[in-house]
C-alpha atoms as a PDB file:
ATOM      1  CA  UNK A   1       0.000   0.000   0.000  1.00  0.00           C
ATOM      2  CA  UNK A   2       1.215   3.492  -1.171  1.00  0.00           C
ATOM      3  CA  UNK A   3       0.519   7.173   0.346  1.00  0.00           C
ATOM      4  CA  UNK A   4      -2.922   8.710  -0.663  1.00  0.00           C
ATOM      5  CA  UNK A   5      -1.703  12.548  -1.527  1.00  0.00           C
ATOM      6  CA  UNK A   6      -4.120  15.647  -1.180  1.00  0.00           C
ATOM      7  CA  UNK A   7      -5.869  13.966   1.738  1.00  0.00           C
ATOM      8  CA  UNK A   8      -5.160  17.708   3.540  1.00  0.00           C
ATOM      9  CA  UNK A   9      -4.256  18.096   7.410  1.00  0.00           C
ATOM     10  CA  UNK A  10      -6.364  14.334   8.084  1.00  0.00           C
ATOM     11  CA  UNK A  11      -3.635  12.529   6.409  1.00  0.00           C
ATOM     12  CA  UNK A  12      -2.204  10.448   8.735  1.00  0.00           C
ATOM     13  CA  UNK A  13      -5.751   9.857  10.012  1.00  0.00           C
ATOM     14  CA  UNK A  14      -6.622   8.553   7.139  1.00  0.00           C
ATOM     15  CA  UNK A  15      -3.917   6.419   6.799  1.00  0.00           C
ATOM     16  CA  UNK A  16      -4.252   5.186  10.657  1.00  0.00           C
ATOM     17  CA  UNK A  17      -7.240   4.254  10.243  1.00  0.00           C
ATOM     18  CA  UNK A  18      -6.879   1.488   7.497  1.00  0.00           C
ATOM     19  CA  UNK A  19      -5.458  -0.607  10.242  1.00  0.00           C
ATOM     20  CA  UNK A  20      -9.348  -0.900  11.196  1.00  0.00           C
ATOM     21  CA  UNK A  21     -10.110  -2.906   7.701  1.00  0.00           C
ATOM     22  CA  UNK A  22      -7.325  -5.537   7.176  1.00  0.00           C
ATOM     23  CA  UNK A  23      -9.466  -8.933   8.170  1.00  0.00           C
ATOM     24  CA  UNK A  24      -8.793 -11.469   6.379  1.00  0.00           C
ATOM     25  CA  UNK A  25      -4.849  -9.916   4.889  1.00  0.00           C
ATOM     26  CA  UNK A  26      -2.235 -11.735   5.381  1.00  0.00           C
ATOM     27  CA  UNK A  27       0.732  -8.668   5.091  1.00  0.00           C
ATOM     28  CA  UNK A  28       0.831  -5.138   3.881  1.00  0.00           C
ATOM     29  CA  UNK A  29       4.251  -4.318   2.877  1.00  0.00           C
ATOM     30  CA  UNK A  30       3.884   0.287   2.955  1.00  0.00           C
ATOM     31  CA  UNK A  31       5.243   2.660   0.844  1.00  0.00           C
ATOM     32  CA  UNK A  32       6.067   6.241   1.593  1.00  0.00           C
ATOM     33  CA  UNK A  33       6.191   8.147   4.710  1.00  0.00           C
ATOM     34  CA  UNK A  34       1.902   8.842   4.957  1.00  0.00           C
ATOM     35  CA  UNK A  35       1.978   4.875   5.084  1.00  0.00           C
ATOM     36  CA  UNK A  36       4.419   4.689   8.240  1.00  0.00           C
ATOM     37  CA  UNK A  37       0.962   6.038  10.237  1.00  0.00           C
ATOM     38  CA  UNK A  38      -0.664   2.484   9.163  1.00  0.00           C
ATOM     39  CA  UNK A  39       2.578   0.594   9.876  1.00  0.00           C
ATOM     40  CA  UNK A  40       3.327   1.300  13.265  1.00  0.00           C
ATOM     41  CA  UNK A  41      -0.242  -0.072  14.292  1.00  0.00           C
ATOM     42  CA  UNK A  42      -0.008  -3.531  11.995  1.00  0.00           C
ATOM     43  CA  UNK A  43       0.428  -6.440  14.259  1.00  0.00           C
ATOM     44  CA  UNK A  44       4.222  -7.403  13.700  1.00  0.00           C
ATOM     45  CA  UNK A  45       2.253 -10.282  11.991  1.00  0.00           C
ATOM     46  CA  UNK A  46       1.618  -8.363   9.150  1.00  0.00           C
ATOM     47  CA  UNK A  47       3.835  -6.383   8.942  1.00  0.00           C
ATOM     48  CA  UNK A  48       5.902  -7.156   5.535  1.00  0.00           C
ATOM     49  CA  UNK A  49       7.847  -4.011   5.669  1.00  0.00           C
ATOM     50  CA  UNK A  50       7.896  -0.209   4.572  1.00  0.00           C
ATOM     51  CA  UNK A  51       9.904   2.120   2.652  1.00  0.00           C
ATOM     52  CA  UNK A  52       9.833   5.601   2.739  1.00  0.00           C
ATOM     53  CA  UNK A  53      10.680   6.378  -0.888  1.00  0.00           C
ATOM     54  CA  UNK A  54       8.753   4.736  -3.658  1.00  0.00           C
ATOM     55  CA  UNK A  55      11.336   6.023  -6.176  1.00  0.00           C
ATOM     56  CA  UNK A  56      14.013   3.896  -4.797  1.00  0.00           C
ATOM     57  CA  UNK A  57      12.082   0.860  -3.902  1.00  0.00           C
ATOM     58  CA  UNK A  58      13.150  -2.083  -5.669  1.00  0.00           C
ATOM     59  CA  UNK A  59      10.512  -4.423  -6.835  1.00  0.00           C
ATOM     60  CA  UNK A  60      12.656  -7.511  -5.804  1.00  0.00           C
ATOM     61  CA  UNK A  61      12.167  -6.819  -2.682  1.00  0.00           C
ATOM     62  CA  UNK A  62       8.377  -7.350  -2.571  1.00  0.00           C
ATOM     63  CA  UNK A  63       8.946 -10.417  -5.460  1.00  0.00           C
ATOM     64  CA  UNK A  64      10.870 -11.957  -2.548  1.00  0.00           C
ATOM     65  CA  UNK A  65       8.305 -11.923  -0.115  1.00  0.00           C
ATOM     66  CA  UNK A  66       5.511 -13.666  -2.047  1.00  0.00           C
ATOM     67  CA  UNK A  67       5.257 -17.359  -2.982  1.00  0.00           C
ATOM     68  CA  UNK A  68       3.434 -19.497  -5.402  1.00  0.00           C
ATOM     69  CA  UNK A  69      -0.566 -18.254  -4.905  1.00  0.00           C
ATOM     70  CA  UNK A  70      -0.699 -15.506  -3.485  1.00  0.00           C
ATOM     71  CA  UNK A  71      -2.896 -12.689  -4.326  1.00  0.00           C
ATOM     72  CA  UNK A  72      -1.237  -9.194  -4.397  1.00  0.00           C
ATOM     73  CA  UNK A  73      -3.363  -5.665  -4.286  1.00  0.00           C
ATOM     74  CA  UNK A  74      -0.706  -2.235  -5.214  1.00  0.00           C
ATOM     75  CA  UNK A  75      -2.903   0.305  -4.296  1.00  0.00           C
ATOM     76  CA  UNK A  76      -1.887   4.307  -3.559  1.00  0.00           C
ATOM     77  CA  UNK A  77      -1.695   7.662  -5.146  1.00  0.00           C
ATOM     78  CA  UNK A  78      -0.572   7.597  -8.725  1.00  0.00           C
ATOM     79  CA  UNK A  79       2.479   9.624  -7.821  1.00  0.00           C
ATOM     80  CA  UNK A  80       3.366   6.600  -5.661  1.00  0.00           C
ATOM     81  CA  UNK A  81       3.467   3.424  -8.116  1.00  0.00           C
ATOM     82  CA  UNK A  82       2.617   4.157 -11.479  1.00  0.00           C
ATOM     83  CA  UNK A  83       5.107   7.385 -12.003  1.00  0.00           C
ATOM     84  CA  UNK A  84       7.408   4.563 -11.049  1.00  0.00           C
ATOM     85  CA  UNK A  85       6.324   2.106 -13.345  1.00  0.00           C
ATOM     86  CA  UNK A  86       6.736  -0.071 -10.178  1.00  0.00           C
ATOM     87  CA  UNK A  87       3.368  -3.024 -11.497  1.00  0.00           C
ATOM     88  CA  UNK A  88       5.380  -3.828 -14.994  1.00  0.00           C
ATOM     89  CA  UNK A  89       8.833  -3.973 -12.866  1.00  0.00           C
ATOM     90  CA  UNK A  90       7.112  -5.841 -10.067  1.00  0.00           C
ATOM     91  CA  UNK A  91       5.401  -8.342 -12.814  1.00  0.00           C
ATOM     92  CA  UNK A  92       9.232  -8.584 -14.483  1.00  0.00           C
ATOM     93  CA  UNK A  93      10.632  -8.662 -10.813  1.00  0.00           C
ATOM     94  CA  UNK A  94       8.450 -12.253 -10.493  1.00  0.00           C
ATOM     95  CA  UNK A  95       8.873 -13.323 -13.716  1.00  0.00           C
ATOM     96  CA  UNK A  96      12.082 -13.441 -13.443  1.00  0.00           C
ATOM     97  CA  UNK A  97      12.011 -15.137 -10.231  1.00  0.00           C
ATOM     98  CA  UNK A  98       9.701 -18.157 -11.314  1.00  0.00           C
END
């Protein structure tokens, strides 16, 4: 999961309070530093990581954490992922790792 930009001075509210709807996820890996609000209340259960930078985050990183079956959801402000092209480097990132 990625920032959401132009949420205004609720931001971190926002992002705080997705904590309340993961039932039934396994892991949320966070990206950017909106998304550190959500991470510090996962359960260290799911907590698959966070980086503050979605420029600089490397898509192996996440391909490393998944296995054969799971079910992956990139979700956050276009400015976070798809500026990055980070879905056709994560999709090469796994492709390459099958």
């Amino acid at each position: 999961l990625g920032d959401m930009l132009e949420l205004g001075a609720e931001a971190a509210a926002y992002h705080r309070a997705i904590s309340a709807h993961l039932d039934g996820i396994d892991g949320v890996y966070c990206v950017g530093p909106l998304m550190h609000n959500l991470f510090e209340l996962l359960p260290a259960g799911k907590r698959l990581g966070w980086h503050e930078d979605p420029a600089t985050l490397e898509p192996q990183t996440i391909a490393a954490l998944l296995r054969s079956g799971d079910t992956v959801v990139v979700k956050g402000s276009k400015k976070i992922f798809w500026v990055n092209k980070f879905v056709p480097r994560l999709l090469a990132a796994l492709e390459a790792k099958a």
